[in-house]
PDB file of N, CA and C in Angstrom:
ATOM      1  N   UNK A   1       0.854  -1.171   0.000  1.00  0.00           N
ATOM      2  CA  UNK A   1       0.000   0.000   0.000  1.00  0.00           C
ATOM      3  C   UNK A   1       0.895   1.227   0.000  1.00  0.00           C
ATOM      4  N   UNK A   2       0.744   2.072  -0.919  1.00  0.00           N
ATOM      5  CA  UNK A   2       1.222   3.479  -0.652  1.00  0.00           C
ATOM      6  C   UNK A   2       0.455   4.486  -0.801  1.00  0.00           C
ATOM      7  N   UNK A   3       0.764   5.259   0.313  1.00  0.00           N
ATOM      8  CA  UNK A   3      -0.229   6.251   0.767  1.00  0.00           C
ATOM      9  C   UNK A   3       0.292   7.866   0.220  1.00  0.00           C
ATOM     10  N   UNK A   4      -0.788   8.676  -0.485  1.00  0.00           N
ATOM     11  CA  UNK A   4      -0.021  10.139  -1.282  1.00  0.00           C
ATOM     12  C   UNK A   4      -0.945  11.106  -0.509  1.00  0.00           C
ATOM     13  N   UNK A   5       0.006  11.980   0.383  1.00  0.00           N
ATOM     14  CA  UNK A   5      -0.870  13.076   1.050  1.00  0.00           C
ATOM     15  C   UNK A   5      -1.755  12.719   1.932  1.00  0.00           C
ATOM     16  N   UNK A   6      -1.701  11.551   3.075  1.00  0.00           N
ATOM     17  CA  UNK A   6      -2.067  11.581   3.752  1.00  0.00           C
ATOM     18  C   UNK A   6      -1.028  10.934   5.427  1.00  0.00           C
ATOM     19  N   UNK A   7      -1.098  11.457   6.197  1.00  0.00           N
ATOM     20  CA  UNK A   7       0.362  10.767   7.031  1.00  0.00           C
ATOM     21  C   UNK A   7      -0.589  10.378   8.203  1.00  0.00           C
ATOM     22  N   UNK A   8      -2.167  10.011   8.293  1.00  0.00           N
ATOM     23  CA  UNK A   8      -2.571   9.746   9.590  1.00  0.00           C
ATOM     24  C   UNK A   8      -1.833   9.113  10.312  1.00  0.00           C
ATOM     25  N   UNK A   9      -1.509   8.907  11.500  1.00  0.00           N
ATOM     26  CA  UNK A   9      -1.019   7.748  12.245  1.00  0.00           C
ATOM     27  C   UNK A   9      -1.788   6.290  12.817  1.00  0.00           C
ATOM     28  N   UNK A  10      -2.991   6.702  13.053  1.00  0.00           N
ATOM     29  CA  UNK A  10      -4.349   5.832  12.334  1.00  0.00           C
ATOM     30  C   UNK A  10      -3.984   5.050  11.413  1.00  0.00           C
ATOM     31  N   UNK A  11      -3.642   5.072  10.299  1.00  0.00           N
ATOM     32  CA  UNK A  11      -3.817   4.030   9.396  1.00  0.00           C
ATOM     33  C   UNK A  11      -2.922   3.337   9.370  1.00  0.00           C
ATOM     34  N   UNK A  12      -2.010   3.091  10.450  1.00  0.00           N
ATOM     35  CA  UNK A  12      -1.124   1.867  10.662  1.00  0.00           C
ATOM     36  C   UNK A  12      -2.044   0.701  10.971  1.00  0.00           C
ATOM     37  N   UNK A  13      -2.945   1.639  12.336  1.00  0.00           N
ATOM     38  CA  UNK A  13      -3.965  -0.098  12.703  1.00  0.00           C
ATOM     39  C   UNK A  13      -4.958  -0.175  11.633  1.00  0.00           C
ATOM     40  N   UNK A  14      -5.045   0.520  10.890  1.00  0.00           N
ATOM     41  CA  UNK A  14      -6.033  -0.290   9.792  1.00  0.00           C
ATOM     42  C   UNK A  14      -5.543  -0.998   9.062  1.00  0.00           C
ATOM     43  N   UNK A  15      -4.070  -0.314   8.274  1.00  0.00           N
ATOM     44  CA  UNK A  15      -3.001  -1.044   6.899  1.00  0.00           C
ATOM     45  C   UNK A  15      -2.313  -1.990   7.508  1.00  0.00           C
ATOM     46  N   UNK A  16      -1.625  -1.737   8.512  1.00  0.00           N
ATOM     47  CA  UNK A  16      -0.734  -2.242   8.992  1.00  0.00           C
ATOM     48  C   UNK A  16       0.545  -1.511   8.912  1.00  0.00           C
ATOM     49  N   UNK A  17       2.065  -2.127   8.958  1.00  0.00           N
ATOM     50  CA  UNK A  17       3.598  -1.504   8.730  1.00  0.00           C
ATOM     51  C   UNK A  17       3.500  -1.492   7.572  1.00  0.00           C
ATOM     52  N   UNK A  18       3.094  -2.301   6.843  1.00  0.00           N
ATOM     53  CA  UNK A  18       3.890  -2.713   5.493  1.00  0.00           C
ATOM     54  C   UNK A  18       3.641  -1.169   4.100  1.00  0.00           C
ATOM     55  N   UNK A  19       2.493  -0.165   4.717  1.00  0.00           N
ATOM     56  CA  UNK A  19       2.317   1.035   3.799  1.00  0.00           C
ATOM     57  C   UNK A  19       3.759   1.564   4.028  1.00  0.00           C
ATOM     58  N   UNK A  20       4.016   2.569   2.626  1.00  0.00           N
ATOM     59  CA  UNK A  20       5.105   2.936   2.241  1.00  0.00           C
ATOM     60  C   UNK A  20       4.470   4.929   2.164  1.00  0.00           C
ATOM     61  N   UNK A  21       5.077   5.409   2.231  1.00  0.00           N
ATOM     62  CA  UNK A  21       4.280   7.661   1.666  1.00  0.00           C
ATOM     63  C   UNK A  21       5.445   8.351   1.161  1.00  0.00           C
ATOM     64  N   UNK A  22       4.541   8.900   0.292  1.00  0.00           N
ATOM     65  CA  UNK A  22       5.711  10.040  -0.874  1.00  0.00           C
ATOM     66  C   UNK A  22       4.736  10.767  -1.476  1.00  0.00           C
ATOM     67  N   UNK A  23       5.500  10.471  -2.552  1.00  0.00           N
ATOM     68  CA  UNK A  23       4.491  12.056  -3.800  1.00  0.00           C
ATOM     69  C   UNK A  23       4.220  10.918  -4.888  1.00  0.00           C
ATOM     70  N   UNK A  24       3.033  11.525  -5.440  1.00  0.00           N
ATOM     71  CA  UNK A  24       2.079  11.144  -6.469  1.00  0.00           C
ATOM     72  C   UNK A  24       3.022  10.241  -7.138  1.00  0.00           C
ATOM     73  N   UNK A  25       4.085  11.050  -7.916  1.00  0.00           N
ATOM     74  CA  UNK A  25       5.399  10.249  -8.611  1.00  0.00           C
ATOM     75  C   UNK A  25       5.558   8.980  -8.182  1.00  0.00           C
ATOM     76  N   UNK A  26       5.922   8.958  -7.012  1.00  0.00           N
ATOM     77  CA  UNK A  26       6.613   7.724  -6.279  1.00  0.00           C
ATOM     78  C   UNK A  26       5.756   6.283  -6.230  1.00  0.00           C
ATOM     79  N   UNK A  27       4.000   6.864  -5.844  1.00  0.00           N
ATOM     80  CA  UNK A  27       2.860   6.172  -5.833  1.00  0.00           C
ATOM     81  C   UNK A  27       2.885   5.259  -7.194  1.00  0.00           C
ATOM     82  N   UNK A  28       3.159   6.409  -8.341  1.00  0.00           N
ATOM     83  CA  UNK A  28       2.803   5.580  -9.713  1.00  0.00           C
ATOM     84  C   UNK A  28       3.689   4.630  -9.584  1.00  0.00           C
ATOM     85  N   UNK A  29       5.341   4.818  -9.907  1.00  0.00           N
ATOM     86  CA  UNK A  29       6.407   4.059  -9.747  1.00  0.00           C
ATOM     87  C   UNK A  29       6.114   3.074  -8.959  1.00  0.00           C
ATOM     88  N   UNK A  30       5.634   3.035  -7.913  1.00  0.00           N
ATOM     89  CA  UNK A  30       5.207   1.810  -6.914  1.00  0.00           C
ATOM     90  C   UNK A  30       4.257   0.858  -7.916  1.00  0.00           C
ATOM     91  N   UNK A  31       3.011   1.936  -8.315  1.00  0.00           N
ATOM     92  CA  UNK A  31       1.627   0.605  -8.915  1.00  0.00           C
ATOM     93  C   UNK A  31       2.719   0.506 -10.089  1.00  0.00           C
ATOM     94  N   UNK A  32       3.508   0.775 -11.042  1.00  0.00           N
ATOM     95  CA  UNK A  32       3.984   0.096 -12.040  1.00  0.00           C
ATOM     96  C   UNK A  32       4.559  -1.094 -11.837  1.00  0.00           C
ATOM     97  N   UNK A  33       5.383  -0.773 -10.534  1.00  0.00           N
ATOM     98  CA  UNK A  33       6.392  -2.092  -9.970  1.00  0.00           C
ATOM     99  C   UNK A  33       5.860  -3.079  -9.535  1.00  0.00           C
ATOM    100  N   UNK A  34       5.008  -3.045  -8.134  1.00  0.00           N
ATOM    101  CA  UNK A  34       4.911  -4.066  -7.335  1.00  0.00           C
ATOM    102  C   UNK A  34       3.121  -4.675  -7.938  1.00  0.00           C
ATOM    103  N   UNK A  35       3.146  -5.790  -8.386  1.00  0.00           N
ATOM    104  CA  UNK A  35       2.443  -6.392  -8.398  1.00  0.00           C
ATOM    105  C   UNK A  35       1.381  -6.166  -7.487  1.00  0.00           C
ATOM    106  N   UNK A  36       0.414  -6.406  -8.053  1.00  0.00           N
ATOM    107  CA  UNK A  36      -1.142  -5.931  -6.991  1.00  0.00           C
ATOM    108  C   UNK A  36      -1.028  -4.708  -6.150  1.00  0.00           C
ATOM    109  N   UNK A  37       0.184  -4.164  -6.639  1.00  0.00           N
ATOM    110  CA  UNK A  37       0.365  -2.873  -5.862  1.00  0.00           C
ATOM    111  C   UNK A  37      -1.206  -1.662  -5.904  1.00  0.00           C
ATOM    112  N   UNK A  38      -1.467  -1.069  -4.775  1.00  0.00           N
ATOM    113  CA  UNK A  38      -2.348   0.012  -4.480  1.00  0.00           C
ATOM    114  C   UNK A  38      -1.650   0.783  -4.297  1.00  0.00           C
ATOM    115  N   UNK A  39      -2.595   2.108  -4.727  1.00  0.00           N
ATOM    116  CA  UNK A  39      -2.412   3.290  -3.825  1.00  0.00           C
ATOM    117  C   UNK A  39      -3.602   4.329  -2.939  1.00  0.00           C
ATOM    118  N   UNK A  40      -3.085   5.092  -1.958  1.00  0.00           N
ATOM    119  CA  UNK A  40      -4.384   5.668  -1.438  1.00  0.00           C
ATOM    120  C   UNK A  40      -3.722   7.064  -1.483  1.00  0.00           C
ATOM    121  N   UNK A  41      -4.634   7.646  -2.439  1.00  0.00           N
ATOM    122  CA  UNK A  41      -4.407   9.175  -2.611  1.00  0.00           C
ATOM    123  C   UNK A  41      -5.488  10.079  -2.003  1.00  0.00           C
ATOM    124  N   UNK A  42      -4.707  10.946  -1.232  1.00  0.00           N
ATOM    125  CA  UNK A  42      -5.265  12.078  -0.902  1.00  0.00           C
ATOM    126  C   UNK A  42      -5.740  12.970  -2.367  1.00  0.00           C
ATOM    127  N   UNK A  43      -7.134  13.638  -2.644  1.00  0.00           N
ATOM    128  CA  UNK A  43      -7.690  14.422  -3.246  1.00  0.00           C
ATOM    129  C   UNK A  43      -6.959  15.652  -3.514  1.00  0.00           C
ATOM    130  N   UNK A  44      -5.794  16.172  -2.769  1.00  0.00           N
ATOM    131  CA  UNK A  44      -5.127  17.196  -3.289  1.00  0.00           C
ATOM    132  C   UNK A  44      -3.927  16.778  -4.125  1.00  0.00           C
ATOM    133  N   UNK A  45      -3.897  15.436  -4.444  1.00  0.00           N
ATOM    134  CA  UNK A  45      -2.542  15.470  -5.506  1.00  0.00           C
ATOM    135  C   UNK A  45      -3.081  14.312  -6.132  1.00  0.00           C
ATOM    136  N   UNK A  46      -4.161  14.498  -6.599  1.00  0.00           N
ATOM    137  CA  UNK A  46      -4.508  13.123  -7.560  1.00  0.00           C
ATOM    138  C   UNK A  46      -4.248  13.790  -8.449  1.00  0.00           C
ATOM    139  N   UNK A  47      -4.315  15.206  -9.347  1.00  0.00           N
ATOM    140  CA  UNK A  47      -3.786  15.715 -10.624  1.00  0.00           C
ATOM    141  C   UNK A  47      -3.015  14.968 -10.702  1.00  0.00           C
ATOM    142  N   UNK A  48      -1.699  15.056  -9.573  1.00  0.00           N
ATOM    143  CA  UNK A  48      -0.071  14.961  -9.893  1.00  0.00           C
ATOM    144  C   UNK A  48       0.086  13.909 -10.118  1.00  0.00           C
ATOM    145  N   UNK A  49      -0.649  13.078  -9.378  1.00  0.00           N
ATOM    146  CA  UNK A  49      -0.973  11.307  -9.664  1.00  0.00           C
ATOM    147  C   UNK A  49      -1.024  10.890 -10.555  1.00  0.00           C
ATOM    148  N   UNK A  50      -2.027  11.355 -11.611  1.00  0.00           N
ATOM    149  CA  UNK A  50      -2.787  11.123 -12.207  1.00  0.00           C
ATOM    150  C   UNK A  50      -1.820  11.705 -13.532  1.00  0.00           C
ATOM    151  N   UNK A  51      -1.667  12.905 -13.676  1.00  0.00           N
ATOM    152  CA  UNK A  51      -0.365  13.279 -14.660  1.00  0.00           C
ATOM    153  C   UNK A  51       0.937  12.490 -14.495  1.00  0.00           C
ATOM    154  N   UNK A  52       1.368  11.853 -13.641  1.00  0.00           N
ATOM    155  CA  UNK A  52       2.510  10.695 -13.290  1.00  0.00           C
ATOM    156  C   UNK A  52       2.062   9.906 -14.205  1.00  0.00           C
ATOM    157  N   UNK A  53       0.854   9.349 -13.757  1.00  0.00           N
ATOM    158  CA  UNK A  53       0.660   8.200 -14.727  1.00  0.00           C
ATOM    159  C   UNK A  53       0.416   7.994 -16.112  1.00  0.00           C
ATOM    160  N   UNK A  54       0.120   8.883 -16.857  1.00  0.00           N
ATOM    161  CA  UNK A  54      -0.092   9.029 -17.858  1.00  0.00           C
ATOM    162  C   UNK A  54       0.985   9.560 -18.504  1.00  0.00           C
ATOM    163  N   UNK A  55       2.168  10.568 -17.779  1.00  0.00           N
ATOM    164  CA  UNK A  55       3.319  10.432 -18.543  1.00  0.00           C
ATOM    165  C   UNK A  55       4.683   9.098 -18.709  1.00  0.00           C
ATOM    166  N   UNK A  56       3.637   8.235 -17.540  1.00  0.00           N
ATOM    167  CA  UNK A  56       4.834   6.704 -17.597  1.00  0.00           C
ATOM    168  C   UNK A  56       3.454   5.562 -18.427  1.00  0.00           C
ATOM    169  N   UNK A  57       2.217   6.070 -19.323  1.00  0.00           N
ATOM    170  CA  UNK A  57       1.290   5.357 -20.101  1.00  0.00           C
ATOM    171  C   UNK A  57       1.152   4.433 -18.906  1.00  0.00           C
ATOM    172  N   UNK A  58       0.943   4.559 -17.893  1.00  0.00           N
ATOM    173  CA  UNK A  58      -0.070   4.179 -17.125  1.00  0.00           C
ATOM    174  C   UNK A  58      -1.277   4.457 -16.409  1.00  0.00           C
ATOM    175  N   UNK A  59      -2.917   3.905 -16.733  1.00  0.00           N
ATOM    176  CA  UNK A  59      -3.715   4.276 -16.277  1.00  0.00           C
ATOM    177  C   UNK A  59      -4.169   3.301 -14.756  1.00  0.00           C
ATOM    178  N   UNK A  60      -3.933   4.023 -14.232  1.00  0.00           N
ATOM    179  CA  UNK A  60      -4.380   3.542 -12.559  1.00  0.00           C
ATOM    180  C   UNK A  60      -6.283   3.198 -12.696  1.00  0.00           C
ATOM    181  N   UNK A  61      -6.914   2.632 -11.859  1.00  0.00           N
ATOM    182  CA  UNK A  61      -7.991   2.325 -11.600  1.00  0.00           C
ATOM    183  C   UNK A  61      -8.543   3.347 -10.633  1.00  0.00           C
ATOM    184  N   UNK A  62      -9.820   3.824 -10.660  1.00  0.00           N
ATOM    185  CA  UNK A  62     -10.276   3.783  -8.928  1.00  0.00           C
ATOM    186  C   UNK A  62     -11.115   3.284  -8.771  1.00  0.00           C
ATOM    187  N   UNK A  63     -10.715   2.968  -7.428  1.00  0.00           N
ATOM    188  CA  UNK A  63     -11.558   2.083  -6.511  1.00  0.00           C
ATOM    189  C   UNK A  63     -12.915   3.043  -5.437  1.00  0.00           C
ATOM    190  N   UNK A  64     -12.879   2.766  -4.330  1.00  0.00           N
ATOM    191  CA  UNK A  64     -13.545   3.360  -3.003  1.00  0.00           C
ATOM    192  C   UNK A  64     -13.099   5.107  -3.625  1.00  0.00           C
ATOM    193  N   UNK A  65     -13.954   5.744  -2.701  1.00  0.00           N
ATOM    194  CA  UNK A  65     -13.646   6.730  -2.420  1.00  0.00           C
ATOM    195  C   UNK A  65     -14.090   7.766  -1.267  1.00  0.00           C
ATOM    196  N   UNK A  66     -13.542   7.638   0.094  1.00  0.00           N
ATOM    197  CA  UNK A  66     -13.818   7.690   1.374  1.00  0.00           C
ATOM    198  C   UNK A  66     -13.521   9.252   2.064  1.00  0.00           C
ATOM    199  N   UNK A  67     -14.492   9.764   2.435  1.00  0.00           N
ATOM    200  CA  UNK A  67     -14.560  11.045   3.101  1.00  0.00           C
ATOM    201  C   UNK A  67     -14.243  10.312   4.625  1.00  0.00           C
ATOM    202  N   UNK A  68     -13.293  11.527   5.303  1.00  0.00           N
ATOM    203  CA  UNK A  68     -13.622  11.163   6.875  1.00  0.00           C
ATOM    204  C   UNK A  68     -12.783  12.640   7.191  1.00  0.00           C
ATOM    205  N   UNK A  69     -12.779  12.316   8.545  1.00  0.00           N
ATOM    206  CA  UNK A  69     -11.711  13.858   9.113  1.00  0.00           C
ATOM    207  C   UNK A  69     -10.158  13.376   9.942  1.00  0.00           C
ATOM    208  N   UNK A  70      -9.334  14.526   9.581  1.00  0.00           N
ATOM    209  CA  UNK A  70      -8.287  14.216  10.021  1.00  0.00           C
ATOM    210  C   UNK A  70      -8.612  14.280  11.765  1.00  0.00           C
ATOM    211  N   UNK A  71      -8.074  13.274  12.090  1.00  0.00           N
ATOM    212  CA  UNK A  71      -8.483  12.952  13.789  1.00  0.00           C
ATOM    213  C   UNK A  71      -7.085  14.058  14.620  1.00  0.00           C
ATOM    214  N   UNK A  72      -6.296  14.276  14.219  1.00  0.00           N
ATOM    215  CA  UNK A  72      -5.000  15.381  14.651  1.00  0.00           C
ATOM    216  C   UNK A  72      -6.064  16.938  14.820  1.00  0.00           C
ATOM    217  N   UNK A  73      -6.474  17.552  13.477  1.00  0.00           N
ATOM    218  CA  UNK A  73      -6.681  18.595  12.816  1.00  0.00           C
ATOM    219  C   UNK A  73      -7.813  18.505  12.913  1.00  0.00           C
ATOM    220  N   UNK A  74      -8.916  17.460  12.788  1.00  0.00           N
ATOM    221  CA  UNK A  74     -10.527  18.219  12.295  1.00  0.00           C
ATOM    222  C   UNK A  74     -10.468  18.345  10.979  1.00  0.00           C
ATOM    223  N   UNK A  75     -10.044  18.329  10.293  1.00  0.00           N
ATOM    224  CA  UNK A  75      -9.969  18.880   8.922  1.00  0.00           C
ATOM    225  C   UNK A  75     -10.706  18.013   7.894  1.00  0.00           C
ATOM    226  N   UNK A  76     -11.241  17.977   7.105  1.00  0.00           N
ATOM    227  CA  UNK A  76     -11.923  17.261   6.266  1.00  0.00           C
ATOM    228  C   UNK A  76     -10.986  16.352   5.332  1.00  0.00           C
ATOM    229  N   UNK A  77     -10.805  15.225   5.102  1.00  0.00           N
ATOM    230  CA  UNK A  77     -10.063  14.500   4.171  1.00  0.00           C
ATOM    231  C   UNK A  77     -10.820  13.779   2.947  1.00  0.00           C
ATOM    232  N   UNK A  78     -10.122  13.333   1.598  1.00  0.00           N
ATOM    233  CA  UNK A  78     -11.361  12.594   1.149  1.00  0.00           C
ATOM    234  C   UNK A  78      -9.730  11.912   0.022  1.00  0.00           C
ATOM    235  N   UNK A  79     -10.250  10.507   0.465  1.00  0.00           N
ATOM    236  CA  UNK A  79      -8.565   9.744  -0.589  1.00  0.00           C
ATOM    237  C   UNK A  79      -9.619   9.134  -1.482  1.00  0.00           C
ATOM    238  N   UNK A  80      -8.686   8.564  -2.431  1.00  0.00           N
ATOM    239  CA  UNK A  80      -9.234   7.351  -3.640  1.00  0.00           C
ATOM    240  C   UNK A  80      -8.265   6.266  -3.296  1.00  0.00           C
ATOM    241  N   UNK A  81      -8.681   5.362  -3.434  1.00  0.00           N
ATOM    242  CA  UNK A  81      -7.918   4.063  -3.656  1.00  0.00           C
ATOM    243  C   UNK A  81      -7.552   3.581  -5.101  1.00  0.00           C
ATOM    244  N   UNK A  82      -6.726   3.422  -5.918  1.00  0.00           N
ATOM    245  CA  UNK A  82      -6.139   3.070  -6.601  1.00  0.00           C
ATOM    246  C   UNK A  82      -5.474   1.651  -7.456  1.00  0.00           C
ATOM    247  N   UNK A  83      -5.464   1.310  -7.919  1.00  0.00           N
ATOM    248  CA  UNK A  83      -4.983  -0.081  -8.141  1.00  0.00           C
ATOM    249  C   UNK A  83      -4.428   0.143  -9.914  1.00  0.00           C
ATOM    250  N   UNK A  84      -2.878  -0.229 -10.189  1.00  0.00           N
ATOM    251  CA  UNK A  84      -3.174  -0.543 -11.634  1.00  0.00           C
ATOM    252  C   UNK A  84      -4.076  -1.436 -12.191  1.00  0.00           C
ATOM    253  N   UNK A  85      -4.394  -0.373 -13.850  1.00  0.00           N
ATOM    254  CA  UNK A  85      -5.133  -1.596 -14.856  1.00  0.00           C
ATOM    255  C   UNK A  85      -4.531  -2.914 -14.777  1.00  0.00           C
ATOM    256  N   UNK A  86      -5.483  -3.709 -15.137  1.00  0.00           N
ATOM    257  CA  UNK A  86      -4.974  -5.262 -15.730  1.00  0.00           C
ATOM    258  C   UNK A  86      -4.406  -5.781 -14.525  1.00  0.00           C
ATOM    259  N   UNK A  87      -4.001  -5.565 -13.164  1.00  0.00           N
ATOM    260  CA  UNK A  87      -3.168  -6.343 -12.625  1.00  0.00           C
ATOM    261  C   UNK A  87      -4.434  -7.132 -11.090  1.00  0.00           C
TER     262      UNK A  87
END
């Protein structure tokens, strides 16, 4: 799992250790690489995401797409889940 723009500390007990966080870039590079690889993007850099992927001709999937609030901040959050095509 890699997570773009979001650093809850929360979502360890949901994901577990094994999530990886960076920038949109890094996310794509991940779903290109790792097999059944996901990603969970925060709504403020799915452009960048989303322009990543399409300049490495990859189209990502989405999946869910989950409103909640940052439990630190209050703040409103809203990610997509991700998955490459075909895999």
């Amino acid at each position: 799992m890699f997570i773009v723009g979001f650093g809850e500390q929360g979502a360890v007990f949901l994901l577990g250790t094994d999530e990886r966080h960076g920038s949109g870039a890094d996310a794509v590079r991940s779903l290109d690489a790792v097999n059944r690889g996901v990603a969970l993007v925060e709504a403020g850099h799915r452009e960048a995401f989303l322009t990543q992927a399409e300049s490495l001709d990859l189209e990502p999937e989405a999946g869910a797409t989950i409103g909640g609030l940052n439990s630190s901040r209050g703040d409103p959050v809203v990610v997509t889940l991700y998955h490459a095509a075909g895999r």
